[in-house]
Every structure is written in C-alpha cells, then in structure tokens.
C-alpha atoms as a PDB file:
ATOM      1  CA  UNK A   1       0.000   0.000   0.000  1.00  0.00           C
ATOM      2  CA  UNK A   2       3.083   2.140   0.844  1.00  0.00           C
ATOM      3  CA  UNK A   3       4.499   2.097  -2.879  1.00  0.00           C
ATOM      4  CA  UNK A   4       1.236   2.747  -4.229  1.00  0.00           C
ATOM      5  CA  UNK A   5       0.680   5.552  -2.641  1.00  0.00           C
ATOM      6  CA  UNK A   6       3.665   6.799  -3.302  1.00  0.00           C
ATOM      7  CA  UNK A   7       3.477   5.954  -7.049  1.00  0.00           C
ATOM      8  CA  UNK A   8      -0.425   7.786  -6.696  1.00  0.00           C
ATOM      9  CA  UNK A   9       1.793  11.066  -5.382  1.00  0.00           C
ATOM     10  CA  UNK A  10       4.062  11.132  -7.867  1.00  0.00           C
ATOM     11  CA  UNK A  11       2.016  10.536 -10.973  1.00  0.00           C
ATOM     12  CA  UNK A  12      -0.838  13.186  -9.792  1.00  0.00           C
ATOM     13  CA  UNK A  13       1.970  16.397  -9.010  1.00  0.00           C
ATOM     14  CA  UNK A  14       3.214  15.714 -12.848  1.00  0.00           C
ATOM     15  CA  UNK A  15      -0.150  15.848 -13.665  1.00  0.00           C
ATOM     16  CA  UNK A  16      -1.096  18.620 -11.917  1.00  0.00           C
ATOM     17  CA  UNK A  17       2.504  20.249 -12.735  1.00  0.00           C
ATOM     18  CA  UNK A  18       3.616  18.951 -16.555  1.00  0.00           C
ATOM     19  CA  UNK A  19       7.519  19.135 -16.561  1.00  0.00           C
ATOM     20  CA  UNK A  20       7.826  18.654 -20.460  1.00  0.00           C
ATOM     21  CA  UNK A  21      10.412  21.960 -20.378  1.00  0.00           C
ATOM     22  CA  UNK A  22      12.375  20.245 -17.285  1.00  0.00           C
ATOM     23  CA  UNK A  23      15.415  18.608 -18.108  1.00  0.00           C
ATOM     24  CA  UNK A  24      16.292  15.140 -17.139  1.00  0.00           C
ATOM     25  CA  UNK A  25      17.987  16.369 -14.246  1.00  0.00           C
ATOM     26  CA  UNK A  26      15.123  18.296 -13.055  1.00  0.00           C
ATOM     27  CA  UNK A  27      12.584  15.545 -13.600  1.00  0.00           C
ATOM     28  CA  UNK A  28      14.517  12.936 -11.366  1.00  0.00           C
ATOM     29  CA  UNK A  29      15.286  15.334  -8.424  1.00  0.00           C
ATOM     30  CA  UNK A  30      11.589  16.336  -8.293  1.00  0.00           C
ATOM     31  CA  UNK A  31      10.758  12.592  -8.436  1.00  0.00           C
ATOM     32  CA  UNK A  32      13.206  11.849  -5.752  1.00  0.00           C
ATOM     33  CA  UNK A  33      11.770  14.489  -3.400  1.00  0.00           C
ATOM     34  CA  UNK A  34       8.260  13.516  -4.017  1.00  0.00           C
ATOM     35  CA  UNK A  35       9.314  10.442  -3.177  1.00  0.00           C
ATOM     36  CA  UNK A  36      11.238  11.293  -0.279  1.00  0.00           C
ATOM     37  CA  UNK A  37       8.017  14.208   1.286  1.00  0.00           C
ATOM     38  CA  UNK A  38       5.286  10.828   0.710  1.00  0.00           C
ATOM     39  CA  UNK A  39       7.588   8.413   2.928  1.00  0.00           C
ATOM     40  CA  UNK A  40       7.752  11.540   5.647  1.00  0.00           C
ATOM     41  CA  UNK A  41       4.693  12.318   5.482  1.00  0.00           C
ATOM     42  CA  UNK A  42       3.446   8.613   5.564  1.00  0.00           C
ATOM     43  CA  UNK A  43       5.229   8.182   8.554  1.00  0.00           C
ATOM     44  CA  UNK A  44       4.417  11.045  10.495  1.00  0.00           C
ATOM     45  CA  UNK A  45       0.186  10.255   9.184  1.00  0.00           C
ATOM     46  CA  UNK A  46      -0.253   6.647   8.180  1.00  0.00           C
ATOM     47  CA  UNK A  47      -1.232   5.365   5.094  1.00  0.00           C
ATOM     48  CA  UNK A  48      -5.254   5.103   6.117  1.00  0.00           C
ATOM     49  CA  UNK A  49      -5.951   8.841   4.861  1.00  0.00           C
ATOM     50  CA  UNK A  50      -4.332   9.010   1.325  1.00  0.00           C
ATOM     51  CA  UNK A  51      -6.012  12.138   0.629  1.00  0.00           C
ATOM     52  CA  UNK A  52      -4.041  14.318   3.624  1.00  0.00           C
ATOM     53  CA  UNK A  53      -0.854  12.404   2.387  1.00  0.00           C
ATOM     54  CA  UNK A  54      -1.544  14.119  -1.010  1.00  0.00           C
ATOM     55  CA  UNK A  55      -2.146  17.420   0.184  1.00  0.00           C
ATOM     56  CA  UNK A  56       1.038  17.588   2.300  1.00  0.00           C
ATOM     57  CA  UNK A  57       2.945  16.334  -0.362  1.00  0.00           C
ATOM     58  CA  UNK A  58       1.998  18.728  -3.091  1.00  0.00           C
ATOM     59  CA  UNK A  59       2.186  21.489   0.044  1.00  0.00           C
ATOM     60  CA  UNK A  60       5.860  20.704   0.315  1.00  0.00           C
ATOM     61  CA  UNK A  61       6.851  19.874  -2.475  1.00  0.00           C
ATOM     62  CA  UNK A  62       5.716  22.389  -5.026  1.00  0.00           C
ATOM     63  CA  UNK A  63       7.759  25.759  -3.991  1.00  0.00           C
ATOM     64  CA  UNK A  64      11.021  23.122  -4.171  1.00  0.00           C
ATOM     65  CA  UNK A  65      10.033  21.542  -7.256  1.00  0.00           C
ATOM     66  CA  UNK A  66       9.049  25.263  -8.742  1.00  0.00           C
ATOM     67  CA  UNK A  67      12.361  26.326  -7.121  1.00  0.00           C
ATOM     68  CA  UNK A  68      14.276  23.885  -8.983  1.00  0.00           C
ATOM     69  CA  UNK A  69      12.314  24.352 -12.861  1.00  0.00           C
ATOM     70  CA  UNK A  70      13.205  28.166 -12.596  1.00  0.00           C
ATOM     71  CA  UNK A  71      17.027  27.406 -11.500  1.00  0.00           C
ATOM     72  CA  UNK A  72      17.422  25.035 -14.490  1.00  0.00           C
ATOM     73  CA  UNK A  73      15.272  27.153 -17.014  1.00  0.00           C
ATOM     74  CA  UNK A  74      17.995  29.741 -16.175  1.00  0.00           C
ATOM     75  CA  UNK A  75      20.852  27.165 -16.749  1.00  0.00           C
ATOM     76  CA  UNK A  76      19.282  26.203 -20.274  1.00  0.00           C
ATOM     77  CA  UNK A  77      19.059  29.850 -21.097  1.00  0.00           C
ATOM     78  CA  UNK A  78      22.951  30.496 -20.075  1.00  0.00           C
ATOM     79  CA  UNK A  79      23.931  27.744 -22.067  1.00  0.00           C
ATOM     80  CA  UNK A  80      22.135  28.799 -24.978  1.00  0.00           C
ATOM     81  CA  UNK A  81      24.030  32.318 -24.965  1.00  0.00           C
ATOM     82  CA  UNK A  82      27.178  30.751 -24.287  1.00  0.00           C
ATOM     83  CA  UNK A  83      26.633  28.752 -27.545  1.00  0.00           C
ATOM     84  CA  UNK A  84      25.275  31.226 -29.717  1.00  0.00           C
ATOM     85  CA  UNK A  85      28.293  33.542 -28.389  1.00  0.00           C
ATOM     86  CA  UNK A  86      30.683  30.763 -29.502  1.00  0.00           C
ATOM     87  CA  UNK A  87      28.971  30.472 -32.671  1.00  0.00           C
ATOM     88  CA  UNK A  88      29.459  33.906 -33.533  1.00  0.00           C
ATOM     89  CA  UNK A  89      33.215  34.182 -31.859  1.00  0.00           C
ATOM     90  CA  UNK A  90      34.276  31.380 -34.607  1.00  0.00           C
ATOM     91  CA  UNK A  91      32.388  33.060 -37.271  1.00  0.00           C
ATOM     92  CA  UNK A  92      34.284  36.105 -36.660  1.00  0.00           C
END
C-alpha cells in the first residue's frame, strides 16, 4: 500500500505540474523528493488517509520543485548564450 501511494503522489503532481520543459535532471530530483516528502509524510500520518498524504505532499513539495524548474530554465538559457556567443566568436 506504501508504494502505491507513493506511485499515486508522484504521478498526480506531474499531472497537476507537466515538466515537459524540465530537463532530465530536473525531472529525477523532483521525483526523488516527491518520493522522499510521501515516505515523511506517511510516517508522520499513516497510510489510512491518502487524501491528507496528497495534500502535504503537493504542500511541500511544489515551492522546491518550482524552485528547482526556474534554477534550471535559467541554466538552459545560459547555455544557450554561451553557444550562440561561440557560434558567432568562430564566425568572426
């Protein structure tokens, strides 16, 4: 019942919160700490009320996850630059 519930966590936040713009990366830390904030939280409440498990999760979890997105949205963008200013140093 444990895994299921956590599996049940974990696929409804990326359903709420789509992460087709996340890298890899991205993606498995968020996994990891939704996995990681359901086995606390099951712990601390039981497995019996599955909907308060939710709840908490997605109340911890979401200003980390949206945390991490906007840290690695900023990484893709500073790699882009540095690319396109390579491009155009060895075009010079």
């Amino acid at each position: 019942m444990k895994n299921t519930l956590k599996a049940y966590c974990l696929m409804t936040y990326l359903d709420r919160h789509p992460m087709a713009e996340a890298s890899i990366g991205a993606r498995i830390r968020i996994a990891a700490l939704l996995l990681q904030k359901t086995e606390d939280a099951i712990e601390r409440h039981g497995v019996a009320d599955w909907e308060k498990i939710l709840h908490i999760v997605h109340k911890e979890v979401r200003p980390l996850a949206r945390y991490d997105l906007e840290t690695d949205q900023l990484a893709k963008k500073r790699a882009e630059t540095h690319c396109e200013k390579q491009k155009e140093d060895c075009d010079a």
